[in-house]
Protein backbone atom coordinates (compact mmCIF):
# COMPACT_ATOMS: atom_id res chain seq x y z
CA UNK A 1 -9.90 23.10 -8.86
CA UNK A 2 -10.59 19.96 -7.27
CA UNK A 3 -13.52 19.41 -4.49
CA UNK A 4 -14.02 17.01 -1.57
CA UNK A 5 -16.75 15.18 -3.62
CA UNK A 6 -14.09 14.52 -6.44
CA UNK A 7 -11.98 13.55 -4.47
CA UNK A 8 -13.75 11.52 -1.85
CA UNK A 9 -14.68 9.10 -5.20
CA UNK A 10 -11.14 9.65 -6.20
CA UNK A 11 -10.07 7.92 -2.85
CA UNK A 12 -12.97 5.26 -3.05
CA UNK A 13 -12.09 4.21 -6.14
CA UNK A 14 -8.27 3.85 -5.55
CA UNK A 15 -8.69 1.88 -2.23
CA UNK A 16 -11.20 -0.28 -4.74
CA UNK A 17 -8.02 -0.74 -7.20
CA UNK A 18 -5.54 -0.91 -5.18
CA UNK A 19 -7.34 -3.56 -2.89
CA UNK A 20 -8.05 -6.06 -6.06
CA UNK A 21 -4.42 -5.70 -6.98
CA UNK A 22 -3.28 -6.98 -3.00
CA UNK A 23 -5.87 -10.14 -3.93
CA UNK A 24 -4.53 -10.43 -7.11
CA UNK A 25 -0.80 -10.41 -6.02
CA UNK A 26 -1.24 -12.48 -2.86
CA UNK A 27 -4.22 -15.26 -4.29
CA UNK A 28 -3.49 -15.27 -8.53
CA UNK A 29 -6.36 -13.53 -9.70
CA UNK A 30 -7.92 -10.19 -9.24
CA UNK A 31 -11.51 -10.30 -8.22
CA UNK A 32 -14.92 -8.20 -9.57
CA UNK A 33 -15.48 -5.26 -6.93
CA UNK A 34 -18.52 -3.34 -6.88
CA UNK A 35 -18.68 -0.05 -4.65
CA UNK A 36 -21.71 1.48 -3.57
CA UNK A 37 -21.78 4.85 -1.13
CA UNK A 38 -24.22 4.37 2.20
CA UNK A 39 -25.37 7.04 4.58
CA UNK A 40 -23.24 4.92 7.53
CA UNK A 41 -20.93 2.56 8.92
CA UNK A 42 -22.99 -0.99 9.02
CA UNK A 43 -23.72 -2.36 12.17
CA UNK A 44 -22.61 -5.62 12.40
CA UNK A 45 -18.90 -4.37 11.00
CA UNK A 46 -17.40 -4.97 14.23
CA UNK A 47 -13.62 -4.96 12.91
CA UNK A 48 -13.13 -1.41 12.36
CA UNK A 49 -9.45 -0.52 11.54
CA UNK A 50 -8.40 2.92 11.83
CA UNK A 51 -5.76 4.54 9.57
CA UNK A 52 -4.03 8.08 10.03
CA UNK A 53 -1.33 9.11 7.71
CA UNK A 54 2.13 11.18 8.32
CA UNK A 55 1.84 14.64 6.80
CA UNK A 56 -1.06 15.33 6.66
CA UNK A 57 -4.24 14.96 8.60
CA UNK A 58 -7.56 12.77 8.89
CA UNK A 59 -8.29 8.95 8.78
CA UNK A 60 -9.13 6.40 6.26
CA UNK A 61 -11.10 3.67 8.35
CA UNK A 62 -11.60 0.23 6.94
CA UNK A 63 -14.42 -2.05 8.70
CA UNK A 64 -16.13 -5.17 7.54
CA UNK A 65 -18.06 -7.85 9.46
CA UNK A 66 -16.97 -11.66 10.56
CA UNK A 67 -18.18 -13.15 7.82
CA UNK A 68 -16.35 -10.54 5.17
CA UNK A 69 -12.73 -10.50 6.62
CA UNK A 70 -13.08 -14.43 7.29
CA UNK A 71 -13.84 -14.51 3.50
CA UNK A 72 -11.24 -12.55 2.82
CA UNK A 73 -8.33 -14.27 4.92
CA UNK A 74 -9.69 -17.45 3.88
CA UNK A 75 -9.53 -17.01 0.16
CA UNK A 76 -5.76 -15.92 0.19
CA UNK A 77 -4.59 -18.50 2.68
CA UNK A 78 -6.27 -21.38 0.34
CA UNK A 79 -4.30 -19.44 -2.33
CA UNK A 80 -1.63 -19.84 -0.70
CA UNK A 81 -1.76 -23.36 0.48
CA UNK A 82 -2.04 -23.03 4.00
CA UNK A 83 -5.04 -25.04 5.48
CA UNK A 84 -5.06 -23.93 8.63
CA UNK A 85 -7.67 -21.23 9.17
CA UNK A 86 -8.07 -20.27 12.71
CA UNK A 87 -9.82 -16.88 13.38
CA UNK A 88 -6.61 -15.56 14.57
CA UNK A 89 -4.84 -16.26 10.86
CA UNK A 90 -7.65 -15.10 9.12
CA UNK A 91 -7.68 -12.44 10.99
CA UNK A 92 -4.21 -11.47 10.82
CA UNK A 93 -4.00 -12.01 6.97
CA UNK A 94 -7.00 -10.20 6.37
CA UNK A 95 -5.82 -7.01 8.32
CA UNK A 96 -2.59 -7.45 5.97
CA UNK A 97 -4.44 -7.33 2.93
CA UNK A 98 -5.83 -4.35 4.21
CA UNK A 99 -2.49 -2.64 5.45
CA UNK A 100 -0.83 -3.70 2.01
CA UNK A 101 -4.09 -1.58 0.00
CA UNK A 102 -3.50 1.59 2.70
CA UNK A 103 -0.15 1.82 1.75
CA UNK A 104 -0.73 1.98 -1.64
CA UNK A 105 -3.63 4.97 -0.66
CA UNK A 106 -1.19 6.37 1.12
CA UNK A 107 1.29 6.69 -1.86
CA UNK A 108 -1.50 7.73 -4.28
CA UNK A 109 -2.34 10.61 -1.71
CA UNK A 110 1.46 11.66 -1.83
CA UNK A 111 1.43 12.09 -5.64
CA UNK A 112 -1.74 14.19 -5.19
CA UNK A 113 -0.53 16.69 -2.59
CA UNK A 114 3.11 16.85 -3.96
CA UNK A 115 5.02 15.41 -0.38
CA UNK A 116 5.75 11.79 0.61
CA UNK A 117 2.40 10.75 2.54
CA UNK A 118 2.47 6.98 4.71
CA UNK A 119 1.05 5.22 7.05
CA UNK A 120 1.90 6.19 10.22
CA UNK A 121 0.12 4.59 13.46
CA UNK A 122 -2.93 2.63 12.48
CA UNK A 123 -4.13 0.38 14.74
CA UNK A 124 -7.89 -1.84 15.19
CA UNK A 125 -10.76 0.58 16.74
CA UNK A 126 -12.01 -1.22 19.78
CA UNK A 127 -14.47 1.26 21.16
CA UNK A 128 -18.21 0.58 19.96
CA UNK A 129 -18.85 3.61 19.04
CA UNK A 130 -16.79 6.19 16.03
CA UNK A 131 -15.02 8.97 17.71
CA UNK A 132 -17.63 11.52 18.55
CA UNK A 133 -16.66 14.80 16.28
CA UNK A 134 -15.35 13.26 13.72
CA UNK A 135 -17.54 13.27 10.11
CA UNK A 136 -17.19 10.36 8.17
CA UNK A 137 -18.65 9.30 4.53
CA UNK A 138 -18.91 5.80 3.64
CA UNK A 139 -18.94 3.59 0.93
CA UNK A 140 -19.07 -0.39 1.18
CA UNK A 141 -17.24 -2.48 -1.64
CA UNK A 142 -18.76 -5.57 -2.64
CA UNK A 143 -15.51 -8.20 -3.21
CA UNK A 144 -16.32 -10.65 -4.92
CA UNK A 145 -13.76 -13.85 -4.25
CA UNK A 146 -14.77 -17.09 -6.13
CA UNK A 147 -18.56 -17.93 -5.49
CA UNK A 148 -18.79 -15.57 -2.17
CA UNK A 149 -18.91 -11.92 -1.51
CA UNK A 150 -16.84 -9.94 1.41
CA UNK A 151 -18.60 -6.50 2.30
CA UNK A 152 -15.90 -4.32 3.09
CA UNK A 153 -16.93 -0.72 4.33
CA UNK A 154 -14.61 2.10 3.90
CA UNK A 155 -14.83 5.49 5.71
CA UNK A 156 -13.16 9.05 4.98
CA UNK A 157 -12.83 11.54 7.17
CA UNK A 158 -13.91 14.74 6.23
CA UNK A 159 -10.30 16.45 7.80
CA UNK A 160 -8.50 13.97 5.29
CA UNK A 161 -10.42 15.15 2.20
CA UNK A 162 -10.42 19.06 3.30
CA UNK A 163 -6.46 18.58 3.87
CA UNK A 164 -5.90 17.61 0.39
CA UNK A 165 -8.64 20.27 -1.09
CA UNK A 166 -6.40 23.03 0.51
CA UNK A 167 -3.26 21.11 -0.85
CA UNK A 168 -4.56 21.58 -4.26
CA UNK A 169 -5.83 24.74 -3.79
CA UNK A 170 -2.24 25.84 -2.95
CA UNK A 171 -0.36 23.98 -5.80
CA UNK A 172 -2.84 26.00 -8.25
CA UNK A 173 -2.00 29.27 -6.63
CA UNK A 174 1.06 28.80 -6.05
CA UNK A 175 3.14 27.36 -8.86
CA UNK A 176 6.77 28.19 -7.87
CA UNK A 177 6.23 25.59 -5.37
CA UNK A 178 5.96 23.18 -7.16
CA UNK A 179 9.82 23.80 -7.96
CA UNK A 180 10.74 23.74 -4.37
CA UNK A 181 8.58 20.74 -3.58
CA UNK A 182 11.21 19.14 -6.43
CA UNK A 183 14.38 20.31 -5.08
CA UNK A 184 13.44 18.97 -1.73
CA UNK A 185 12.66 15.67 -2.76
CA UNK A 186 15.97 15.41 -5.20
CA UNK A 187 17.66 16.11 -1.92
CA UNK A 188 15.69 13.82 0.15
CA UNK A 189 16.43 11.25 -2.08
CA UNK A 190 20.01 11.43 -1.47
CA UNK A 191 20.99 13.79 -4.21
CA UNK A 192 23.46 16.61 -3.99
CA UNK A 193 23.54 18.10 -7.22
CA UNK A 194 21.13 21.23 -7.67
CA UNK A 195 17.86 20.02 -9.44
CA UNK A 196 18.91 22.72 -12.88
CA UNK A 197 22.83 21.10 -12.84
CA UNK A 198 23.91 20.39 -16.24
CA UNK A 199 26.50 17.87 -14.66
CA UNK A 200 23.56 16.41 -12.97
CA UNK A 201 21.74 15.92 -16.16
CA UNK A 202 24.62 14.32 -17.93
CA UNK A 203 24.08 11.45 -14.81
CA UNK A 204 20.59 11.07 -16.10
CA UNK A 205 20.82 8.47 -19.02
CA UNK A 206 23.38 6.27 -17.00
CA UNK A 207 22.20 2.75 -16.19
CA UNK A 208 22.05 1.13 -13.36
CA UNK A 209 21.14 -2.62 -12.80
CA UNK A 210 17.64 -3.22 -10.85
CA UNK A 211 16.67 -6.20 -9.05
CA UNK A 212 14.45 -7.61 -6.84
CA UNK A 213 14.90 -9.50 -3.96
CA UNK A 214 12.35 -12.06 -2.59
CA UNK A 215 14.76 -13.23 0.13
CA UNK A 216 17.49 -14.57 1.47
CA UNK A 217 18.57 -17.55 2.73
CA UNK A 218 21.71 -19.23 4.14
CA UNK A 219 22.25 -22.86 3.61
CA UNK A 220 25.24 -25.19 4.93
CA UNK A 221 27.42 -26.25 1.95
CA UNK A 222 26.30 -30.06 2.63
CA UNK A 223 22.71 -28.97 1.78
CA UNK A 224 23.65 -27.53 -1.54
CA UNK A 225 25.23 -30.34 -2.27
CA UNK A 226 21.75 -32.13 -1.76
CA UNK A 227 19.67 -29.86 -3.95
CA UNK A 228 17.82 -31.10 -7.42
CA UNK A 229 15.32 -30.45 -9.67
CA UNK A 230 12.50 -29.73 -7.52
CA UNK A 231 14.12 -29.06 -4.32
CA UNK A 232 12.77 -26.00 -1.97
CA UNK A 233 14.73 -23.45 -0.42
CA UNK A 234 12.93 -21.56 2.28
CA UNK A 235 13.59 -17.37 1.92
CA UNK A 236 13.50 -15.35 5.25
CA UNK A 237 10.60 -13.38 4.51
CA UNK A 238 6.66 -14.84 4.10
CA UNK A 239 4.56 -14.17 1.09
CA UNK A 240 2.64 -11.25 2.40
CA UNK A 241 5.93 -8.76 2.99
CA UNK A 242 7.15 -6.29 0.42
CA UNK A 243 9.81 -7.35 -2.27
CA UNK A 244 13.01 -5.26 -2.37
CA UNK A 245 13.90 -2.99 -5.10
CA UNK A 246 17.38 -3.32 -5.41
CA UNK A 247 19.84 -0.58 -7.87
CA UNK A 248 23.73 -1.04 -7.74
CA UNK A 249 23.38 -3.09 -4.81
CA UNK A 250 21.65 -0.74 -2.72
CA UNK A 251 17.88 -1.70 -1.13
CA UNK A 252 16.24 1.79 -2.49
CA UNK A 253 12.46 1.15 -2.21
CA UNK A 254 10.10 -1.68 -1.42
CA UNK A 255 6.89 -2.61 -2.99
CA UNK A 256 4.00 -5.48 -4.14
CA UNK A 257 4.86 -8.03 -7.05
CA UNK A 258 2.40 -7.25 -9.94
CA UNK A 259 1.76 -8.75 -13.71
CA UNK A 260 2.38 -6.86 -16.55
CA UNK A 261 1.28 -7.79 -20.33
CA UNK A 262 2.51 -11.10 -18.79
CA UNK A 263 5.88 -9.70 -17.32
CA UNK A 264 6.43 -9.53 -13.74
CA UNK A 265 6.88 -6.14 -12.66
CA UNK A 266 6.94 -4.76 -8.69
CA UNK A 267 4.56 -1.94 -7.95
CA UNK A 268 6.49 0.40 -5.43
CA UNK A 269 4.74 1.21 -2.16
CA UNK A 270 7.58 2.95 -0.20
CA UNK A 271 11.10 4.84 -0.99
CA UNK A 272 13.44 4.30 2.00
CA UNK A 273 15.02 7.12 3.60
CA UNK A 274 18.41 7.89 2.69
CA UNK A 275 19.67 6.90 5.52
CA UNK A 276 17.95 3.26 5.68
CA UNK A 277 19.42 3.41 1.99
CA UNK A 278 23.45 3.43 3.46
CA UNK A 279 22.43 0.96 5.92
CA UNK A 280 21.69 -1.26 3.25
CA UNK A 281 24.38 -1.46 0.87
CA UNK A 282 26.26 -5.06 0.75
C-alpha cells in the first residue's frame, strides 16, 4: 500500500524528470537538477503558479523568483535563437515550460489512479499570501542551465496526495475494477467491440501507419517554384506547442518531441477525445 510520503517524492521526482525533459526538448540538452525538500514556500518566489487537475482533487503549485524564471526563459529563447528577451517573453516562455512539465504530471498521475487525469484551470496566484486552509509541502529544485542555477519551488497539496492514497487504496481492495476501469477506457477511446471479443483481438496485430506532424503550411505555387537547398518554410505552429500524433490519417493524441538511443521519438502528453478525433480526419 502506498503512503502520502511515497508518493509526495514520487510526484517530486517526476515534476524533476519531466521538467529536464521540457529543457531538453525545447533548448538541446537536458540539464543537472538537484531537489531538496524545505519546511516552506521561499519568500522572494513571487511567481507562484497554481495548478488543479480534472478528476481528481488538490493543487500542484509551481513558484520561483525573478531571477529563476528569467533564467529559465532566457536559456530556451537563446536556444532557440530568439534575442529578444523582454520580461514579458521570458515570462511567457518560462510559464510554458512549466505548463508543458504539468501536463506530463498530470498524465503520470492518470496512470497511477487508473482514469485520464489533466490539467484543467491553472492560472498565476496573485494574492501574497497561499490560500489559508490549504497544507502544502515543498521542495525547491536546483536547475542547473549552463553556468547559472534557476531555483524552482514546487508545492503539493496535501488533498492531491490523500486523493491518490485513497485511489490506491481502492485499486488494492478492489480488483474487479480494475476490469471496468479497462472497458471504459476501450470505449472512451472510440472502441465498440467488448474488451474480451475474439473479433476484437484478431484487430490487434493490424498496422497502422503513425506520423507526426510539426505543421502545416500553405504556399502559392510560384513560391515552390522558388524553393532550394536551404530554403525555409514557415509551419503554423511555434516551437513550444505539442506535435501531432497522427494514425491512418486521424490526429489521435498530441505530445513533446523526445530523443531516443539517437531516434526521434514523441512522448505523448494528451489522447484527444473521440470526438476531437472525427473532427480531425482529412
Amino acid at each position: 500500500m502506498t503512503d502520502a510520503a511515497e508518493l509526495r517524492r514520487w510526484l517530486n521526482e517526476e515534476f524533476s524528470s519531466r521538467l529536464a525533459t521540457v529543457f531538453e526538448t525545447m533548448a538541446g540538452e537536458r540539464p543537472a537538477i538537484e531537489m531538496e525538500e524545505i519546511a516552506e514556500i521561499p519568500a522572494e518566489a513571487a511567481l507562484r503558479w497554481q495548478q488543479p487537475f480534472s478528476n481528481i482533487p488538490g493543487i500542484f503549485w509551481v513558484a520561483a523568483a525573478e531571477q529563476g524564471w528569467s533564467l529559465a526563459g532566457g536559456h530556451v529563447l537563446q536556444a532557440a535563437g530568439i534575442e529578444e528577451r523582454d520580461p514579458v517573453s521570458l515570462k511567457s516562455t518560462y510559464l510554458e515550460t512549466v505548463d508543458q512539465a504539468l501536463s506530463g504530471i498530470a498524465s503520470a498521475i492518470g496512470g497511477r489512479v487508473g482514469r485520464e487525469v489533466t490539467c484543467s484551470g491553472g492560472k498565476e496566484w496573485t494574492d501574497a499570501e497561499l490560500p489559508s486552509g490549504s497544507e502544502i509541502t515543498w521542495a525547491v529544485l536546483h536547475v542547473h542551465l549552463a553556468a547559472e542555477t534557476a531555483n524552482i519551488a514546487i508545492g503539493i497539496e496535501s488533498a492531491l496526495l490523500t486523493a491518490m492514497v485513497s485511489a490506491s487504496q481502492a485499486e488494492a481492495n478492489a480488483p474487479a475494477k480494475i476490469a471496468e476501469a479497462a472497458a471504459a477506457a476501450v470505449a472512451a477511446g472510440g472502441f465498440t467491440a467488448p474488451v474480451n471479443s475474439r473479433t476484437f483481438e484478431l484487430l490487434l496485430d493490424v498496422e497502422l501507419p503513425v506520423s507526426v506532424s510539426f505543421g502545416r503550411a500553405q504556399v502559392p505555387l510560384k513560391d515552390v517554384l522558388k524553393l532550394t537547398t536551404g530554403s525555409i518554410v514557415e509551419l503554423n505552429r511555434s516551437i513550444l506547442e505539442p506535435v501531432e500524433v497522427i494514425v491512418n490519417n486521424c490526429v489521435i493524441a498530441r505530445g513533446e518531441v523526445v530523443v531516443v538511443e539517437g531516434n526521434f521519438g514523441v512522448r505523448v502528453h494528451q489522447v484527444i477525445s473521440r470526438q476531437e478525433r472525427l473532427r480531425t480526419l482529412n
